[in-house]
Protein backbone atom coordinates (compact mmCIF):
# COMPACT_ATOMS: atom_id res chain seq x y z
CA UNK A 1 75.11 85.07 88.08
CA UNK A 2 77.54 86.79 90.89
CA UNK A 3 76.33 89.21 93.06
CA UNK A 4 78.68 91.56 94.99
CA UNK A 5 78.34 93.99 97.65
CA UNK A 6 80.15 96.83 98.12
CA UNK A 7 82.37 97.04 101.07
CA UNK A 8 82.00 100.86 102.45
CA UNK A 9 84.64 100.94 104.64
CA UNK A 10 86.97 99.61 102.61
CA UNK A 11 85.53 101.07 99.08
CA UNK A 12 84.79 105.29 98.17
CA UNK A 13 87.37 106.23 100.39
CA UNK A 14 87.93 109.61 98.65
CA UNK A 15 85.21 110.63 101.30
CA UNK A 16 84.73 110.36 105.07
CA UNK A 17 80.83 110.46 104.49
CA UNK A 18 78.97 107.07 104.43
CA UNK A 19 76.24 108.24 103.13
CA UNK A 20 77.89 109.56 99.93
CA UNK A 21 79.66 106.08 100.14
CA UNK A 22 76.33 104.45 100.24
CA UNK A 23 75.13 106.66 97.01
CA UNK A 24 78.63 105.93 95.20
CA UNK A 25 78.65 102.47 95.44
CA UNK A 26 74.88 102.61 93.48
CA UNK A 27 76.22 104.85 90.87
CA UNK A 28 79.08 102.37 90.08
CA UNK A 29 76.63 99.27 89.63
CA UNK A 30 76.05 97.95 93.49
CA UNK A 31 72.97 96.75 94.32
CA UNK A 32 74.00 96.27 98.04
CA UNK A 33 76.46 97.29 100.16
CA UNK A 34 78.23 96.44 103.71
CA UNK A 35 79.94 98.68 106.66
CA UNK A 36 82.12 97.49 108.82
CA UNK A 37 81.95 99.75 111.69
CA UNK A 38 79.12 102.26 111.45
CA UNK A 39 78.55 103.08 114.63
CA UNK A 40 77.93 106.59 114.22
CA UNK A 41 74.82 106.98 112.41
CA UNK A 42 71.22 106.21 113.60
CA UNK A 43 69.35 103.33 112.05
CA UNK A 44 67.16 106.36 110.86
CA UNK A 45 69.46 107.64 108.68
CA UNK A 46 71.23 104.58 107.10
CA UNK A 47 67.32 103.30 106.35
CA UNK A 48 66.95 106.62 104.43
CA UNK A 49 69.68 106.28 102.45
CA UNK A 50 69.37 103.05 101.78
CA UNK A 51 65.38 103.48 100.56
CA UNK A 52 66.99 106.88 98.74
CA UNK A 53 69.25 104.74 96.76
CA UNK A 54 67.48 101.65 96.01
CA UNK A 55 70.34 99.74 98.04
CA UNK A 56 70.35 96.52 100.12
CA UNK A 57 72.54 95.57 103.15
CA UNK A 58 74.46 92.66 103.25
CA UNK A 59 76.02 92.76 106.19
CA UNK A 60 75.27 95.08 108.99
CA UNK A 61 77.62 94.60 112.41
CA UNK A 62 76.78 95.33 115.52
CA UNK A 63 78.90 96.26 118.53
CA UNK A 64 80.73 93.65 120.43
CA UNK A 65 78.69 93.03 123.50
CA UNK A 66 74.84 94.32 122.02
CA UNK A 67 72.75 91.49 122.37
CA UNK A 68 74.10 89.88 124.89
CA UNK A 69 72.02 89.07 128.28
């Protein structure tokens, strides 16, 4: 069976609001979804929606340079 993920910034562009992206993507069938640069939303907020919407993440990306010592 194929699983896909729903690629937010490149998906539901009709709106600017990734959280309505995140809640799109589950009304159309996806089971998980992926931003590419999310940067502007708290870890708070993208675990609500996510929980709110019965969502995984498949790919989460940080910014160039977190992590690093």
């Amino acid at each position: 069976m194929l699983k896909f993920s729903a690629n937010l910034t490149m998906m539901f562009t009709e709106t600017k609001d990734p959280i309505e992206r995140i809640k799109l993507a589950k009304q159309m069938g996806f089971n998980a979804v992926e931003f590419i640069f999310i940067y502007d939303l708290s870890v708070d907020q993208l675990v609500k929606a996510t929980e709110e919407n019965e969502v995984e993440w498949s790919v989460v990306n940080i910014a160039v340079g977190e992590g690093v010592k």
